[in-house]
Protein backbone atom coordinates (compact mmCIF):
# COMPACT_ATOMS: atom_id res chain seq x y z
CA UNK A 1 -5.46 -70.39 18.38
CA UNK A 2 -6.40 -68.42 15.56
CA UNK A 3 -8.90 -68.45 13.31
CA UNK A 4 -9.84 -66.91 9.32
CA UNK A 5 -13.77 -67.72 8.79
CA UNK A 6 -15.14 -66.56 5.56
CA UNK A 7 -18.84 -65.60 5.96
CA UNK A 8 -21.06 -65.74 3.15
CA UNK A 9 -24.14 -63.57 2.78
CA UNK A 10 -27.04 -65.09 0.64
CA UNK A 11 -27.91 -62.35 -1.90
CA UNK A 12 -32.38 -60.90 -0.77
CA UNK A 13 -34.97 -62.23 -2.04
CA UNK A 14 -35.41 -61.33 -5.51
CA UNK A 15 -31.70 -60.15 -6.16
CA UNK A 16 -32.13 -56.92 -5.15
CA UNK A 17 -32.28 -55.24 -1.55
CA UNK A 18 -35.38 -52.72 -1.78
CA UNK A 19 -34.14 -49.50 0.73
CA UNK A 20 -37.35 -46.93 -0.37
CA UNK A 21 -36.38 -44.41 2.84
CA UNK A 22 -35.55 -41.06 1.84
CA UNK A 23 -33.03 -39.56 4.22
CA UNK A 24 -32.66 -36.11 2.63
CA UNK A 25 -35.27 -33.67 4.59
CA UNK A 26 -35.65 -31.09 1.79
CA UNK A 27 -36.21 -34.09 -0.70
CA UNK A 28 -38.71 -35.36 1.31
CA UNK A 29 -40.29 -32.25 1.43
CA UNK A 30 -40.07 -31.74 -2.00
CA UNK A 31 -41.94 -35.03 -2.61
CA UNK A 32 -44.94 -34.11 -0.11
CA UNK A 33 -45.76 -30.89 -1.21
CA UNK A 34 -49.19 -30.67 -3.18
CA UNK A 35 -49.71 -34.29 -2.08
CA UNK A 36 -53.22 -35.30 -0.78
CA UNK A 37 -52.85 -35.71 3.50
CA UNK A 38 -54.42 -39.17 4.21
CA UNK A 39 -54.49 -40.29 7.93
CA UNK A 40 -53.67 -43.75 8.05
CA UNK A 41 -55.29 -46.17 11.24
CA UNK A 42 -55.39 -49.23 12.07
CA UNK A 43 -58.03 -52.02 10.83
CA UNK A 44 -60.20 -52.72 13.85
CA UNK A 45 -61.74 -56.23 14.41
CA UNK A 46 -65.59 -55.11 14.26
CA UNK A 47 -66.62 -57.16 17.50
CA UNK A 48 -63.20 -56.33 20.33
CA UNK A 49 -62.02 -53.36 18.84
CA UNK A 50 -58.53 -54.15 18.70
CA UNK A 51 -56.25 -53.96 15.48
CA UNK A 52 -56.15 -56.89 13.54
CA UNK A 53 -53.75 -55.05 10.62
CA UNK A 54 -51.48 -51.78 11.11
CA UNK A 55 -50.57 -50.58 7.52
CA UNK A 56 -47.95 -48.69 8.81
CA UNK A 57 -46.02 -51.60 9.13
CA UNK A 58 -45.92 -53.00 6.00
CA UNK A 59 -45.03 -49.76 4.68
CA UNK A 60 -41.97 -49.89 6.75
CA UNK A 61 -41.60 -53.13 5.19
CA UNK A 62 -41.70 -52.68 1.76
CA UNK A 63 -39.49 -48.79 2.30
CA UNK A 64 -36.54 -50.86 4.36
CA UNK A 65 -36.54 -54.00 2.07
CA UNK A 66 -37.89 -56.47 4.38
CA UNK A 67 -40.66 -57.37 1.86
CA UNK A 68 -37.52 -57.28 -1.05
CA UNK A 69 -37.99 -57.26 -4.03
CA UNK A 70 -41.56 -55.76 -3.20
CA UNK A 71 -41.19 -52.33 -3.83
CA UNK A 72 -44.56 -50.97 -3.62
CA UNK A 73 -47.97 -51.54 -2.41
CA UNK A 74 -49.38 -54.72 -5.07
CA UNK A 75 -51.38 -53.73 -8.54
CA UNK A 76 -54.12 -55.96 -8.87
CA UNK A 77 -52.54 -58.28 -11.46
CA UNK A 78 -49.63 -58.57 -9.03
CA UNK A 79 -52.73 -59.49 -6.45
CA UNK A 80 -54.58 -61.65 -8.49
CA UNK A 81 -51.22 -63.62 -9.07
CA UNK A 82 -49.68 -64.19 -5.96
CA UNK A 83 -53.49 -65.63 -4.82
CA UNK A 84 -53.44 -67.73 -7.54
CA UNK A 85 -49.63 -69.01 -7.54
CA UNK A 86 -47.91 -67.66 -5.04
CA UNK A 87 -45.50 -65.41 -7.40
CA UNK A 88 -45.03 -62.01 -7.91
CA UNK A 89 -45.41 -60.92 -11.90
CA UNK A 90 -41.85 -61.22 -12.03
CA UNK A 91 -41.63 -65.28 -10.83
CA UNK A 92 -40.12 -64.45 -7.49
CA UNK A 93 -41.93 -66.70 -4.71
CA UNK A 94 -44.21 -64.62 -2.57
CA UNK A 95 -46.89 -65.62 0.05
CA UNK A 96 -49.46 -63.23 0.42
CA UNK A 97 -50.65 -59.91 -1.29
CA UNK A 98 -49.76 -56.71 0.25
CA UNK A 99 -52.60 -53.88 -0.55
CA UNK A 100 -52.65 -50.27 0.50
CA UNK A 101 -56.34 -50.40 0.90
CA UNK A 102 -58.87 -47.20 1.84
CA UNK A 103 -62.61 -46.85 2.81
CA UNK A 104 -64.99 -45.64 -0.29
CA UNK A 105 -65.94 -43.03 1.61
CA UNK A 106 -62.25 -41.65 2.15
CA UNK A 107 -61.37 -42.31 -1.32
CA UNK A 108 -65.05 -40.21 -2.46
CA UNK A 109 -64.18 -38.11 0.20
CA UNK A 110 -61.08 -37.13 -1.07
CA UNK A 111 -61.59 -37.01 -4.81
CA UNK A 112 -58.47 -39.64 -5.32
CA UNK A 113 -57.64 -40.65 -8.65
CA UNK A 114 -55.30 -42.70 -10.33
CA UNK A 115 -51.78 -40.57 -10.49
CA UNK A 116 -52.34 -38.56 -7.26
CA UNK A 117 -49.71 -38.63 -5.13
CA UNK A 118 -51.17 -38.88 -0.83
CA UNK A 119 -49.14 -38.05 1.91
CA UNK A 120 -49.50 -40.55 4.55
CA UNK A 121 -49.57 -39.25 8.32
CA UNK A 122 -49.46 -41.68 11.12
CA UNK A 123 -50.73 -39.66 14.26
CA UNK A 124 -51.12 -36.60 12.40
CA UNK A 125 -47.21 -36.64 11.70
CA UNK A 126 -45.74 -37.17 7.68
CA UNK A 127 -45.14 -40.50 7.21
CA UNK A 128 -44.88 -41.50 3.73
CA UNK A 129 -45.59 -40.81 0.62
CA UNK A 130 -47.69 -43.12 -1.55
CA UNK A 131 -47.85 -42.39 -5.56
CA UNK A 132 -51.65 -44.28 -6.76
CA UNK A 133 -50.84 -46.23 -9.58
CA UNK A 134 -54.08 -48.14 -9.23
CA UNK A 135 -57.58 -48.18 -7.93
CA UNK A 136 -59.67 -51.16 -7.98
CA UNK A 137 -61.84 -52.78 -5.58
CA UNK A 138 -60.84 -55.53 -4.00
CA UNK A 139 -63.09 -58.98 -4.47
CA UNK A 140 -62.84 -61.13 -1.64
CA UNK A 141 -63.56 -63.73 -4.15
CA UNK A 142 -59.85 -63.49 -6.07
CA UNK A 143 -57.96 -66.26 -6.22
């Protein structure tokens, strides 16, 4: 016996599904050059060693839409909202913040400012790009 079943799809989380991946080499490219190189690592629990957070995979969230309608790393309003209700600026329902953070001494380091534009290497290979909208120092005491 035969069988028709209709499937329905629930539209993503905030309407709209975020896909931030650039497939076009020479765009990509493009985008890195003149950008500042920024290593990315793991954060490392002080006492074992091991990682306890692996930025590199929230930004493969938020470029393939898995953190949607999250489309880039959180501002600090954004922050300072979702600790305090949950929601993005927006209204959309969303747990906890997501922060690109760096080490003072990087950021000294490497003279960033607001409106530079980093490449991100994981293993010393390109891995993103990351335009700095924001810098602010994160108080544990927010929310």
């Amino acid at each position: 016996m035969g069988m028709s079943l209709k499937v329905y799809t629930p539209p993503p989380h905030g309407g709209k599904l975020v896909d931030a991946v650039i497939k076009d080499r020479d765009k990509a490219v493009n985008m890195a050059a003149g950008a500042i190189p920024y290593d990315i690592r793991a954060t490392r629990d002080p006492v074992s060693g091991l990682p306890i957070r692996n930025v590199y995979r929230e930004i493969m969230s938020i470029a393939y839409g898995f953190f949607s309608p999250l489309d880039r790393f959180m501002t600090r309003n954004e922050v300072e909202n979702v600790l305090r209700e949950r929601r993005l600026l927006d209204g959309w329902l969303f747990p906890f913040p997501i922060i690109f953070d760096i080490a003072e001494d990087d950021l000294k380091k490497l003279g960033i400012k607001e409106g530079d534009r980093l490449l991100l290497r994981l293993k010393g290979q390109p891995f993103a790009v990351l335009d700095v909208e924001e810098v602010w120092r994160f108080d544990e005491g927010l929310g």
